[in-house]
Structures are given as C-alpha cells and as structure tokens.
PDB file of N, CA and C in Angstrom:
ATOM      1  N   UNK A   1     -16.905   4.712 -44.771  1.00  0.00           N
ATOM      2  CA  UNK A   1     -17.073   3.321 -44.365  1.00  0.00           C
ATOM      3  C   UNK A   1     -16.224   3.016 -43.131  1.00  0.00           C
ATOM      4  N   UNK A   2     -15.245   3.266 -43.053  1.00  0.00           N
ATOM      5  CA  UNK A   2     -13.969   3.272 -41.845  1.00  0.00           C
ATOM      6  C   UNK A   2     -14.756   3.930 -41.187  1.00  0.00           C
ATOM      7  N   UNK A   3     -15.309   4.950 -40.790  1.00  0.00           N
ATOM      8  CA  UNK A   3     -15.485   5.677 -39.655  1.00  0.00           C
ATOM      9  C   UNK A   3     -16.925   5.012 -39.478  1.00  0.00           C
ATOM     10  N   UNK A   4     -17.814   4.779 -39.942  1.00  0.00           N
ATOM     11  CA  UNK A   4     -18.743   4.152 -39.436  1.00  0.00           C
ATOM     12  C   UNK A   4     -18.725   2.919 -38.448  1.00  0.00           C
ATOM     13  N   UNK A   5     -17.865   1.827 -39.529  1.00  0.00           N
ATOM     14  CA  UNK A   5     -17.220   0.845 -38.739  1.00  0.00           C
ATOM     15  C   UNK A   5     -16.292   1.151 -37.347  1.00  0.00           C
ATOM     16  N   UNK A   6     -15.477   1.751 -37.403  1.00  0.00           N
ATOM     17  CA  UNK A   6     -15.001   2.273 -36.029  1.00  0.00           C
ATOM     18  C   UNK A   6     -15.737   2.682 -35.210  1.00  0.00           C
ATOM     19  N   UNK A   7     -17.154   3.793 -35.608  1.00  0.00           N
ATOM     20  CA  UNK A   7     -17.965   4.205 -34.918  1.00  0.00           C
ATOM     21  C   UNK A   7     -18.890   2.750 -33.816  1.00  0.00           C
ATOM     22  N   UNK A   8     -19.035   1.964 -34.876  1.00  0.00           N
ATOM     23  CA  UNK A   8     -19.796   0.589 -34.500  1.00  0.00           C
ATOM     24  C   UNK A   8     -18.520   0.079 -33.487  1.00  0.00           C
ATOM     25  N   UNK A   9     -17.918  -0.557 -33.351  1.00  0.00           N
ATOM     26  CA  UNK A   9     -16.954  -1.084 -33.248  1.00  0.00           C
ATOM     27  C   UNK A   9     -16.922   0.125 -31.554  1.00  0.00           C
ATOM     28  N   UNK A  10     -16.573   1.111 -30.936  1.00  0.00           N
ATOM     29  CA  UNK A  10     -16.526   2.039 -30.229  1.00  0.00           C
ATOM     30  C   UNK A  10     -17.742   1.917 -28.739  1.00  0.00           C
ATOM     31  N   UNK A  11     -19.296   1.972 -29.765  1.00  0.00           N
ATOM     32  CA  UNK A  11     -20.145   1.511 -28.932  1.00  0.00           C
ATOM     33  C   UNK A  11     -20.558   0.080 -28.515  1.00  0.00           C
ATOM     34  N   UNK A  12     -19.851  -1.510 -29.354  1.00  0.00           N
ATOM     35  CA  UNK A  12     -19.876  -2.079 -28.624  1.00  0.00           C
ATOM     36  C   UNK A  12     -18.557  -2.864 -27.562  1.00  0.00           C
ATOM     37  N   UNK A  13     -17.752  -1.756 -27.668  1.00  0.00           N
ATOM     38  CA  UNK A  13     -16.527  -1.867 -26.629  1.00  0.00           C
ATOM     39  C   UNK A  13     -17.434  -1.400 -25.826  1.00  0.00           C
ATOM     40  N   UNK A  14     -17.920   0.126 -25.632  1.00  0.00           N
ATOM     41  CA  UNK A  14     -18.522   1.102 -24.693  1.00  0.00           C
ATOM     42  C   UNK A  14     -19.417   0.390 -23.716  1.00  0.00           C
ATOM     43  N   UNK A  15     -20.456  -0.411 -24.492  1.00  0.00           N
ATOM     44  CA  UNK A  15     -21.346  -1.415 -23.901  1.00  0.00           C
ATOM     45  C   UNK A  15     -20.615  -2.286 -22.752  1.00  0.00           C
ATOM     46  N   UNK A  16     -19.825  -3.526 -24.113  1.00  0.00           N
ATOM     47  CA  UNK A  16     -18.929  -4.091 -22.773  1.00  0.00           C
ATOM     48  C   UNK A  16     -18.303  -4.188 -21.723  1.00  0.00           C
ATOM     49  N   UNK A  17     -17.626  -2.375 -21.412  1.00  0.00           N
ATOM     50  CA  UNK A  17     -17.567  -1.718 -20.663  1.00  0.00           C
ATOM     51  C   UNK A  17     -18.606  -1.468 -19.272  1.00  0.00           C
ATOM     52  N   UNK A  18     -19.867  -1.123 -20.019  1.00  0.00           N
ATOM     53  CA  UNK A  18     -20.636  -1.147 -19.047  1.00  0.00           C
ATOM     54  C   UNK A  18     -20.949  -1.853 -18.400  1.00  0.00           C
ATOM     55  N   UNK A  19     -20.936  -3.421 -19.122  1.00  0.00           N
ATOM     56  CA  UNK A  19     -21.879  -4.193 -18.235  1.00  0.00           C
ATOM     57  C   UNK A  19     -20.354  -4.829 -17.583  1.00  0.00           C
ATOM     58  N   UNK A  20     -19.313  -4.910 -17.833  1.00  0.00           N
ATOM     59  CA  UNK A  20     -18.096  -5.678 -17.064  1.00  0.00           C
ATOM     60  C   UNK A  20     -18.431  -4.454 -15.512  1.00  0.00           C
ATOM     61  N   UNK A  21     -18.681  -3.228 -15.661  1.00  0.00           N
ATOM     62  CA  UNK A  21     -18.650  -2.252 -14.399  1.00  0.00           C
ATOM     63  C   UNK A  21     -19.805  -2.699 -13.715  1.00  0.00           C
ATOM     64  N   UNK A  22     -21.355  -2.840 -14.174  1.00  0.00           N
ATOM     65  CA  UNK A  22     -22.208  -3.181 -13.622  1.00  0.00           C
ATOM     66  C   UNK A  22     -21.962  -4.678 -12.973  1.00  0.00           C
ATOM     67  N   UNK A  23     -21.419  -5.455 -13.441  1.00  0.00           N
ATOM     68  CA  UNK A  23     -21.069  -6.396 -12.907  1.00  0.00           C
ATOM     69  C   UNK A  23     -20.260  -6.684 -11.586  1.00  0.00           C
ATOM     70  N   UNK A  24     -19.448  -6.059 -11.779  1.00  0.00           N
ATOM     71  CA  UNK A  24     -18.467  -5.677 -10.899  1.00  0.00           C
ATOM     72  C   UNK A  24     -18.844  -5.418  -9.439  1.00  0.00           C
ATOM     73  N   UNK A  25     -19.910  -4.016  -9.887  1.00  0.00           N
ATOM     74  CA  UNK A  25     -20.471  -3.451  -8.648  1.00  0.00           C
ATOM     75  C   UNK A  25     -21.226  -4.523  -8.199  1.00  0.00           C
ATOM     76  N   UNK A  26     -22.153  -5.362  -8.532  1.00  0.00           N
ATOM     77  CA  UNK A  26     -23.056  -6.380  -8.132  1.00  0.00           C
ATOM     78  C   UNK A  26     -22.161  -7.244  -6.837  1.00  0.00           C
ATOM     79  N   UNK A  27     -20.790  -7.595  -8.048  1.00  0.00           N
ATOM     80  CA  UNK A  27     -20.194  -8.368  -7.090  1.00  0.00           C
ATOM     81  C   UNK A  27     -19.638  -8.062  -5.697  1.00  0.00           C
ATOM     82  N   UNK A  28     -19.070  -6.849  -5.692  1.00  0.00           N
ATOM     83  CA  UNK A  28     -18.556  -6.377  -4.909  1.00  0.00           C
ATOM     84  C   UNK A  28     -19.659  -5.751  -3.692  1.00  0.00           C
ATOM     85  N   UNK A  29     -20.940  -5.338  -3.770  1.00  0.00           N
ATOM     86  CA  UNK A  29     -21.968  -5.721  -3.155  1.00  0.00           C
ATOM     87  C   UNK A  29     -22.235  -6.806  -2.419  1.00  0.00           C
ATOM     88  N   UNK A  30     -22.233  -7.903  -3.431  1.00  0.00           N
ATOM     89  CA  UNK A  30     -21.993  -9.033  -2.433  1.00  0.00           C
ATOM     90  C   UNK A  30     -21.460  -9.767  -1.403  1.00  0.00           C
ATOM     91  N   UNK A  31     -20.409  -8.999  -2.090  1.00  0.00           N
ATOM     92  CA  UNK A  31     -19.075  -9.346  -0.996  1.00  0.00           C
ATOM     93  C   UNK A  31     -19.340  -8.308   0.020  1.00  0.00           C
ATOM     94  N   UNK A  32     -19.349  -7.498   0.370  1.00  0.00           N
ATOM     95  CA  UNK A  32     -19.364  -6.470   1.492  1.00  0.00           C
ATOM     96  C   UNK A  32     -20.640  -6.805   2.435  1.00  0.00           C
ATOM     97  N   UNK A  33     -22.257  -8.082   1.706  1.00  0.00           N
ATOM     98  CA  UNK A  33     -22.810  -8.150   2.233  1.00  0.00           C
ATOM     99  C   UNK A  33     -22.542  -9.405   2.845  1.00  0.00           C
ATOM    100  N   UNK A  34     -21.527 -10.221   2.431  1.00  0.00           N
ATOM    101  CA  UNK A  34     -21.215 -11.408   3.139  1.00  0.00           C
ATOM    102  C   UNK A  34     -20.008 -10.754   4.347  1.00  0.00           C
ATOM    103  N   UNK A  35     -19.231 -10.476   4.066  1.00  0.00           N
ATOM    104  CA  UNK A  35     -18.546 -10.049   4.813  1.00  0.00           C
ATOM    105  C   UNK A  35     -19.451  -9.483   6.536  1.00  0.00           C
ATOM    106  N   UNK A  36     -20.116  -8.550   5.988  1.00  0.00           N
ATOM    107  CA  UNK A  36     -20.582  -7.974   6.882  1.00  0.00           C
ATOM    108  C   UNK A  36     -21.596  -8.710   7.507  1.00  0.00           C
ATOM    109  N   UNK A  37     -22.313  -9.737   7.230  1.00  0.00           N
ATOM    110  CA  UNK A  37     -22.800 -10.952   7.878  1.00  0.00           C
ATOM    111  C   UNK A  37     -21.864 -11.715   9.095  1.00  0.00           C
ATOM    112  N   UNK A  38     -20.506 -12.079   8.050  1.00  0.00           N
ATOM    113  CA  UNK A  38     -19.766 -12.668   8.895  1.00  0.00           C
ATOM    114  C   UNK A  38     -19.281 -12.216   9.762  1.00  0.00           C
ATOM    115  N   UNK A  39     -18.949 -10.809  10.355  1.00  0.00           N
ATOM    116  CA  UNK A  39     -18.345  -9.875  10.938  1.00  0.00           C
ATOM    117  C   UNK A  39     -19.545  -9.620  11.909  1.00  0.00           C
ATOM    118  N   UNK A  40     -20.866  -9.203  11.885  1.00  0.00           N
ATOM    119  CA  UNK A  40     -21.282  -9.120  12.377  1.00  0.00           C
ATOM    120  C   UNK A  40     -22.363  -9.733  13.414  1.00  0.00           C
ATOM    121  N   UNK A  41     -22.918 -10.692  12.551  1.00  0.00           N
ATOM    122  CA  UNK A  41     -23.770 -11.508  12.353  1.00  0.00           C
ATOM    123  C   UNK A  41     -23.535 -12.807  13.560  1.00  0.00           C
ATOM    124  N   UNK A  42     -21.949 -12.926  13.871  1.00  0.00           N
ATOM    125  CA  UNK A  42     -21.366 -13.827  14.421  1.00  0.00           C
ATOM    126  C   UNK A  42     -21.237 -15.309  13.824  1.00  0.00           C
ATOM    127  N   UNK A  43     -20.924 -14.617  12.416  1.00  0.00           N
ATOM    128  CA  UNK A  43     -20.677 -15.814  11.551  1.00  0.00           C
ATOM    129  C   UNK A  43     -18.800 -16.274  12.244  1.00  0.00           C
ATOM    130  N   UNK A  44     -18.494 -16.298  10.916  1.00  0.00           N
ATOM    131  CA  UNK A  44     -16.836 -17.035  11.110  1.00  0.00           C
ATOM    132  C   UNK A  44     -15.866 -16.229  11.599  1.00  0.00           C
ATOM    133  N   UNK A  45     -15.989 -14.855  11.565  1.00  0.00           N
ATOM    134  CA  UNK A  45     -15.443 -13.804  12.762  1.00  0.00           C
ATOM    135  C   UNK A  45     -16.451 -13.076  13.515  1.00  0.00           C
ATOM    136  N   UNK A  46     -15.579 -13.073  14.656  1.00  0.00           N
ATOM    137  CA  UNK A  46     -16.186 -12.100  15.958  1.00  0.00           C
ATOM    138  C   UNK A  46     -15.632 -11.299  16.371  1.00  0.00           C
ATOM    139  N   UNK A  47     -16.345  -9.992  16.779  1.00  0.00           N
ATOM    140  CA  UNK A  47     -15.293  -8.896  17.023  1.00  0.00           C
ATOM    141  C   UNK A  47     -14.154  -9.566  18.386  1.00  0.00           C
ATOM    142  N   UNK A  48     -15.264 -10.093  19.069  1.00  0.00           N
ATOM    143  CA  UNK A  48     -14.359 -10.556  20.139  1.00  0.00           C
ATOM    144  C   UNK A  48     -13.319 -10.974  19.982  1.00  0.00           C
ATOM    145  N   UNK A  49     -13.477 -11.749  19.210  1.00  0.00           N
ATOM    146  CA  UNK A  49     -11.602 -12.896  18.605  1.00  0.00           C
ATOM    147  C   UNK A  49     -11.179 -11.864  18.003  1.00  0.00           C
ATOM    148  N   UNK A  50     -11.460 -10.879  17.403  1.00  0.00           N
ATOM    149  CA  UNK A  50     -10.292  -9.956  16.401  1.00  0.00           C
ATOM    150  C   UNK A  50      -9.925  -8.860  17.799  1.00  0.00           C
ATOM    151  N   UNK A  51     -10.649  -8.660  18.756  1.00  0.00           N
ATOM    152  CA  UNK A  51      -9.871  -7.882  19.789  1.00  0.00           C
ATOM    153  C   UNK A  51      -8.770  -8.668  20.523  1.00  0.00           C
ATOM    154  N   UNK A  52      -9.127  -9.910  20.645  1.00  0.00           N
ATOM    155  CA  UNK A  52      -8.253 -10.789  21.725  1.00  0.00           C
ATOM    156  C   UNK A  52      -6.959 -10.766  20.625  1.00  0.00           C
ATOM    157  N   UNK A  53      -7.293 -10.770  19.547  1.00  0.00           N
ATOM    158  CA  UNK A  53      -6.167 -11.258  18.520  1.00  0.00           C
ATOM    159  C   UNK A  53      -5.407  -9.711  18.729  1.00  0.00           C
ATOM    160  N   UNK A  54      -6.088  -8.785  18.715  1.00  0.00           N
ATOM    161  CA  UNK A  54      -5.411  -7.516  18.646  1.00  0.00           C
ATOM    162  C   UNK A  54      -4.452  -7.276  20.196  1.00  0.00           C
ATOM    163  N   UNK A  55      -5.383  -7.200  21.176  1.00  0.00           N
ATOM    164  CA  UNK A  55      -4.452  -7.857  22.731  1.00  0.00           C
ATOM    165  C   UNK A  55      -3.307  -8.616  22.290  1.00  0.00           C
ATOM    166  N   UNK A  56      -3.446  -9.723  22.367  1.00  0.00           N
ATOM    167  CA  UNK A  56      -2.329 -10.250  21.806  1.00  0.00           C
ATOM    168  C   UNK A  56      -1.233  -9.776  21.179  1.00  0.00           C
ATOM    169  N   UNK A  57      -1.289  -9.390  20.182  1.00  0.00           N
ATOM    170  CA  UNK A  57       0.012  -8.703  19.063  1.00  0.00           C
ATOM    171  C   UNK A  57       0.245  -7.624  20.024  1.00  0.00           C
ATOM    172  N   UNK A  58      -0.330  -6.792  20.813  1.00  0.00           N
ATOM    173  CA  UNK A  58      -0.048  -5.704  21.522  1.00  0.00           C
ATOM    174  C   UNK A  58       0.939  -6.380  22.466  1.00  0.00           C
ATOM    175  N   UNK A  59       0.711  -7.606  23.500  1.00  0.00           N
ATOM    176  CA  UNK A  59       1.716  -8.102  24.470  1.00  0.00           C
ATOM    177  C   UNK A  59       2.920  -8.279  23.749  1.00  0.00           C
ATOM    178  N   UNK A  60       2.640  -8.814  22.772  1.00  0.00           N
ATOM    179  CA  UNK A  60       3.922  -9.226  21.981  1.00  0.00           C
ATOM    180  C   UNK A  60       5.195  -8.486  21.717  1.00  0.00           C
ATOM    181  N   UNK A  61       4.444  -7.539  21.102  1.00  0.00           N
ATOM    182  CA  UNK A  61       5.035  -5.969  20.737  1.00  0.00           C
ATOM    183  C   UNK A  61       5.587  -5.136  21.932  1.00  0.00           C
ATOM    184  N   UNK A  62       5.077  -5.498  23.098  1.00  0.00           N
ATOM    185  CA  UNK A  62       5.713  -4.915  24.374  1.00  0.00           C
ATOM    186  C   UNK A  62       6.651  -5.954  24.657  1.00  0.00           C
ATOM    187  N   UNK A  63       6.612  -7.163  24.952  1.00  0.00           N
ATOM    188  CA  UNK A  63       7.612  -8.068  25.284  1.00  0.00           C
ATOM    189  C   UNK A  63       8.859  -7.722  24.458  1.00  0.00           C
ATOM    190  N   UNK A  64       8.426  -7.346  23.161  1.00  0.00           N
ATOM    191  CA  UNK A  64       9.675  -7.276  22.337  1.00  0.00           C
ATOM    192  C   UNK A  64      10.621  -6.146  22.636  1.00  0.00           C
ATOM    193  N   UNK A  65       9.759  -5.053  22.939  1.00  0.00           N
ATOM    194  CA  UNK A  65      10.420  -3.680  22.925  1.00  0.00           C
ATOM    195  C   UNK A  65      11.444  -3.483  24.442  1.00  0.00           C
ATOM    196  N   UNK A  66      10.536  -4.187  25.554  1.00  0.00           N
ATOM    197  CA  UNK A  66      11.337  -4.356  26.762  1.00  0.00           C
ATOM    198  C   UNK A  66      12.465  -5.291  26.765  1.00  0.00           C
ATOM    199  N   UNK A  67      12.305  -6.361  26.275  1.00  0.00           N
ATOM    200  CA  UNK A  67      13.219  -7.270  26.130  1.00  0.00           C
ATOM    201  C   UNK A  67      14.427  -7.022  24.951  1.00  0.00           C
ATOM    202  N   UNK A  68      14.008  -6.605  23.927  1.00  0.00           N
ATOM    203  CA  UNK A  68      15.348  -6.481  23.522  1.00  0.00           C
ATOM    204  C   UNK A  68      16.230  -4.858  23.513  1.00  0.00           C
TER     205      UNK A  68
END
C-alpha cells in the first residue's frame, strides 16, 4: 500500500514538473521574442543608442585613466 501510494504520489510530482518546465520554456520564448522585437525592430532600444551609450563609457574610461 505505501509503495503504491508513493508510487502515485512520484508521478504526479513528475507531471508537475513537467508542465512548470513546459511553461517556463513558453515563457522564456516570449521573452526573447519581445526582446528581440525591441532590439531590433526599433522598438524601445536601438542599436544606435546602445553604441553611442557604449562611445560614451569608452570617453569616460579614457578621461579617467589619463587624468588620474
């Protein structure tokens, strides 16, 4: 009786398991397809602004190194 019950008990952890992973992946799909909309797409980032932003930190980083 114990081992049956445990047995039961095993496959619907196992299940829950599955579908929390299937889930997961769905989401995370999603996200990589919004993202990559926004990134590319010329949604709310542009490569352009993330290069200028990258320029930037680069002057910075030289000002610092000469100057101090």
């Amino acid at each position: 009786m114990v081992v049956v019950c445990l047995t039961l008990l095993l496959v619907v952890v196992g299940v829950q398991v599955m579908l929390i992973i299937v889930d997961l992946r769905r989401a995370i799909k999603r996200l990589n397809s919004i993202l990559e909309d926004a990134i590319l797409g010329g949604g709310l980032i542009r490569p352009e602004k993330l290069t200028s932003v990258m320029e930037i930190l680069r002057k910075n980083k030289r000002l610092e190194t000469h100057g101090g």
